[in-house]
N, C-alpha and C. Protein backbone atom coordinates (compact mmCIF):
# COMPACT_ATOMS: atom_id res chain seq x y z
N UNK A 1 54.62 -8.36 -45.03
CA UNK A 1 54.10 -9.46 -45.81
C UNK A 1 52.92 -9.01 -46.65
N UNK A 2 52.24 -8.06 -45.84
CA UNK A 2 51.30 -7.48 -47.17
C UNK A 2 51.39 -7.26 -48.39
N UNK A 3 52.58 -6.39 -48.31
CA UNK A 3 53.02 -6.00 -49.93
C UNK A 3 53.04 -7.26 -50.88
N UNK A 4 53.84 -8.31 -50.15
CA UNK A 4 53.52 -9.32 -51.27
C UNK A 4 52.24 -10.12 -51.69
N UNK A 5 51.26 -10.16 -50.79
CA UNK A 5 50.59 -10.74 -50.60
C UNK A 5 49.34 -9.96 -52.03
N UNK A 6 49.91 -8.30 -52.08
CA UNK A 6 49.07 -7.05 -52.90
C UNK A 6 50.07 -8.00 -54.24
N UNK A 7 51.31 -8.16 -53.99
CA UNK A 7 51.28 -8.54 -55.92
C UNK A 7 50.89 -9.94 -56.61
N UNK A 8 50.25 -10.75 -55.76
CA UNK A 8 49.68 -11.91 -55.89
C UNK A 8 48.64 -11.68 -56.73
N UNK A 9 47.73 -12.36 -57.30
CA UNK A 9 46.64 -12.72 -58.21
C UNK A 9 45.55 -13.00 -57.39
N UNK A 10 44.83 -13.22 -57.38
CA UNK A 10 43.60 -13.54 -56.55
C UNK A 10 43.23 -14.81 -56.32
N UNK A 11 43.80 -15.70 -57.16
CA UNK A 11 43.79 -17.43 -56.82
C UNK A 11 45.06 -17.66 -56.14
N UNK A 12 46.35 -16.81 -56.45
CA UNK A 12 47.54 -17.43 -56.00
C UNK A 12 47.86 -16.71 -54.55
N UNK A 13 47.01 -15.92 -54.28
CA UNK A 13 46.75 -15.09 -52.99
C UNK A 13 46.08 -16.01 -52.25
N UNK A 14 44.99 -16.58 -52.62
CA UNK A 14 44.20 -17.52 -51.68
C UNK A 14 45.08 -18.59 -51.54
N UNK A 15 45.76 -19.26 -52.63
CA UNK A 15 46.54 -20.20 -52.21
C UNK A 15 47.75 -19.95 -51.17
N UNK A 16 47.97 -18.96 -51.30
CA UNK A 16 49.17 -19.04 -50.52
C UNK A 16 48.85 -18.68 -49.08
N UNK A 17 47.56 -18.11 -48.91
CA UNK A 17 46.68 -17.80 -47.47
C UNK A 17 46.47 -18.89 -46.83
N UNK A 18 45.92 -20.34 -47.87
CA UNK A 18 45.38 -21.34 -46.81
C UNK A 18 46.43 -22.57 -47.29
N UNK A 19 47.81 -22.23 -47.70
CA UNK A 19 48.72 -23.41 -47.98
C UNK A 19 49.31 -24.08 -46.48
N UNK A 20 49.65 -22.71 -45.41
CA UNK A 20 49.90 -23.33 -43.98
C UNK A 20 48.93 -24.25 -42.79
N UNK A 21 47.07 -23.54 -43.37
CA UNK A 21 46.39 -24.84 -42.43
C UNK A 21 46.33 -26.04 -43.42
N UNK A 22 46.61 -26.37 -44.66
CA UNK A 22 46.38 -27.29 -45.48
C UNK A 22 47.87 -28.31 -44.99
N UNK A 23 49.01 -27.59 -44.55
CA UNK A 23 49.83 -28.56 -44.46
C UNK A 23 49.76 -28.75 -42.75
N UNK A 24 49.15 -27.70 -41.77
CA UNK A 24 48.59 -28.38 -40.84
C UNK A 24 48.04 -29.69 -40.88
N UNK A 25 46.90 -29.88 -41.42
CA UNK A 25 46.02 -31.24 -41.73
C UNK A 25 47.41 -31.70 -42.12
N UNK A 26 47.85 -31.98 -42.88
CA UNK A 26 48.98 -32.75 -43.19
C UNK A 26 49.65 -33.46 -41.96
N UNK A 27 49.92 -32.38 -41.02
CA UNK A 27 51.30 -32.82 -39.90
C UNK A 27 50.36 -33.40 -39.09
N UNK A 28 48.85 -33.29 -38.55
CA UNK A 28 48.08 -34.41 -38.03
C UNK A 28 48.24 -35.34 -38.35
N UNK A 29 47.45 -35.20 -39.65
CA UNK A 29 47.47 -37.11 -40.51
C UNK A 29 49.16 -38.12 -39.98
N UNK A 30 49.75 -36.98 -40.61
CA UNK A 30 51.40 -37.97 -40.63
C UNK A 30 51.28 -38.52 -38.77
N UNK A 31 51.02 -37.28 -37.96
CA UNK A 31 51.62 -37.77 -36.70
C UNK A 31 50.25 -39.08 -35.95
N UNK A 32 49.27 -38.83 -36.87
CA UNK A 32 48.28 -39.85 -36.11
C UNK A 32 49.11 -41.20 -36.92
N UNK A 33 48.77 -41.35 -38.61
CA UNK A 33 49.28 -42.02 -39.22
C UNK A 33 50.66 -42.93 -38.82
N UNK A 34 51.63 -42.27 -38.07
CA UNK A 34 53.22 -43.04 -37.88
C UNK A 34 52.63 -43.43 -36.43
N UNK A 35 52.24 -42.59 -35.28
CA UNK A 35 51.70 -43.31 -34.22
C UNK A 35 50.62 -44.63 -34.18
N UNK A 36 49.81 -44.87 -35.60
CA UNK A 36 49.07 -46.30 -35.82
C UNK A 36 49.95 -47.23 -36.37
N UNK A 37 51.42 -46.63 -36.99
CA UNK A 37 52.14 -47.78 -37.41
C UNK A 37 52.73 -48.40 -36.85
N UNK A 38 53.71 -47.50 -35.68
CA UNK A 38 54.09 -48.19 -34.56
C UNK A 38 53.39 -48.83 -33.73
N UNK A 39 52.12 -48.63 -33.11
CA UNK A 39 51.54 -49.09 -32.09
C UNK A 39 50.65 -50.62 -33.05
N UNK A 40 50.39 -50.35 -33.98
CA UNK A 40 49.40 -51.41 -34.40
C UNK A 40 50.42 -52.45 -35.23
N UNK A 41 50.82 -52.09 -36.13
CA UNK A 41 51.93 -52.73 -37.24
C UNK A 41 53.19 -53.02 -37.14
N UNK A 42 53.77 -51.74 -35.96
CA UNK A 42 55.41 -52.37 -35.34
C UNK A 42 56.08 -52.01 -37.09
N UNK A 43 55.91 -51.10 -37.71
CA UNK A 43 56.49 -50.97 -38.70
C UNK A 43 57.47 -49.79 -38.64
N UNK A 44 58.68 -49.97 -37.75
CA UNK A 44 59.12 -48.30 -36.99
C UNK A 44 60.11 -47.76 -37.98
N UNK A 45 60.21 -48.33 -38.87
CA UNK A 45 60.73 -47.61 -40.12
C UNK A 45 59.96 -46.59 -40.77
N UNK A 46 59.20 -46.90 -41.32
CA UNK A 46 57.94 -45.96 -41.99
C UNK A 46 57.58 -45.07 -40.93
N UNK A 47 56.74 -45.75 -39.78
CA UNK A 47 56.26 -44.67 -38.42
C UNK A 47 57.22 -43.40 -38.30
N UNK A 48 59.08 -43.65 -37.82
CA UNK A 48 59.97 -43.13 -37.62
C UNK A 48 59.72 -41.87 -39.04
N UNK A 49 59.99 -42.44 -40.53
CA UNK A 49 59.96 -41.14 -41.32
C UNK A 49 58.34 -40.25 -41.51
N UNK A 50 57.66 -40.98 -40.78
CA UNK A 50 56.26 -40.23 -40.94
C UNK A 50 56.17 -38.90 -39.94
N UNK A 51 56.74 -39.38 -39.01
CA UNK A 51 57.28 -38.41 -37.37
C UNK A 51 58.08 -37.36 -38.24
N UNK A 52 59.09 -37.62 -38.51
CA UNK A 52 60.28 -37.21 -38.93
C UNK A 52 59.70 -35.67 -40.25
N UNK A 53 58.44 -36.52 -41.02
CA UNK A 53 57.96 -35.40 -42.19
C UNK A 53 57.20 -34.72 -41.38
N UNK A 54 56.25 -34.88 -40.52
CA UNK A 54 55.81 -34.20 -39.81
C UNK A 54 56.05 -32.94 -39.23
N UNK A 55 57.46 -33.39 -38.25
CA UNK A 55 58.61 -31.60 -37.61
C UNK A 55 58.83 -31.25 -39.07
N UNK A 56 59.11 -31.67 -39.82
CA UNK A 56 59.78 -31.03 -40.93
C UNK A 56 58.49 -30.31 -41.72
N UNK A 57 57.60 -30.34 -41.62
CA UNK A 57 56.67 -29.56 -42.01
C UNK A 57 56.43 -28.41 -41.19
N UNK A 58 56.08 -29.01 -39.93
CA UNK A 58 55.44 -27.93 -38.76
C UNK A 58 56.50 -26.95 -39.06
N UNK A 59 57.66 -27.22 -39.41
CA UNK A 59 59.03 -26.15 -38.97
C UNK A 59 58.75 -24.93 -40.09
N UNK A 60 57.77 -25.39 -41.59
CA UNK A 60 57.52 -24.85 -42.82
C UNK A 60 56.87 -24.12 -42.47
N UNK A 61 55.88 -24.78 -41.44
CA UNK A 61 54.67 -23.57 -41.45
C UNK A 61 54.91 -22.74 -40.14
N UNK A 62 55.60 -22.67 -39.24
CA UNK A 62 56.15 -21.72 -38.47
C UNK A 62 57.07 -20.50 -39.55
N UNK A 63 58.34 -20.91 -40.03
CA UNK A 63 58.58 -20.24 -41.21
C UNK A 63 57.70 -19.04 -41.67
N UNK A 64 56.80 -19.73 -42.27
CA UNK A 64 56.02 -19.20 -43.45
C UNK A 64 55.23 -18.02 -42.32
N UNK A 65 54.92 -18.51 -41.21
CA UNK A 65 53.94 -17.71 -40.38
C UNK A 65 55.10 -16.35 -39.45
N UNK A 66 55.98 -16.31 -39.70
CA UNK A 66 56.67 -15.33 -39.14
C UNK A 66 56.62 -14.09 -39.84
């Protein structure tokens, strides 16, 4: 992964260094976010796809981290 990381630019290098804890924060928010919808609002539609974007992220940034 180095090598690619050497033909990157120096902004698009940093971006792509801190794009996996940035979508961390992401898969928090969603999983706190769908757990206040269900429990407070009973809205288990929305809650359900908030869960749902959540694995589907975490799965990105496992990916990306291999």
């Amino acid at each position: 992964m180095d090598g690619y990381y050497g033909t990157l630019g120096g902004v698009a290098q940093a971006m792509a260094a801190s794009a996996p804890a940035i979508s961390m924060l992401a898969v928090f928010a969603l999983v706190l976010g769908g757990v206040a919808l269900w429990v407070k609002k009973g809205d288990r539609q929305k809650a359900v796809l908030m869960l749902v974007l959540a694995v589907v992220i975490f799965g990105n940034v496992v990916i990306w981290t291999l």
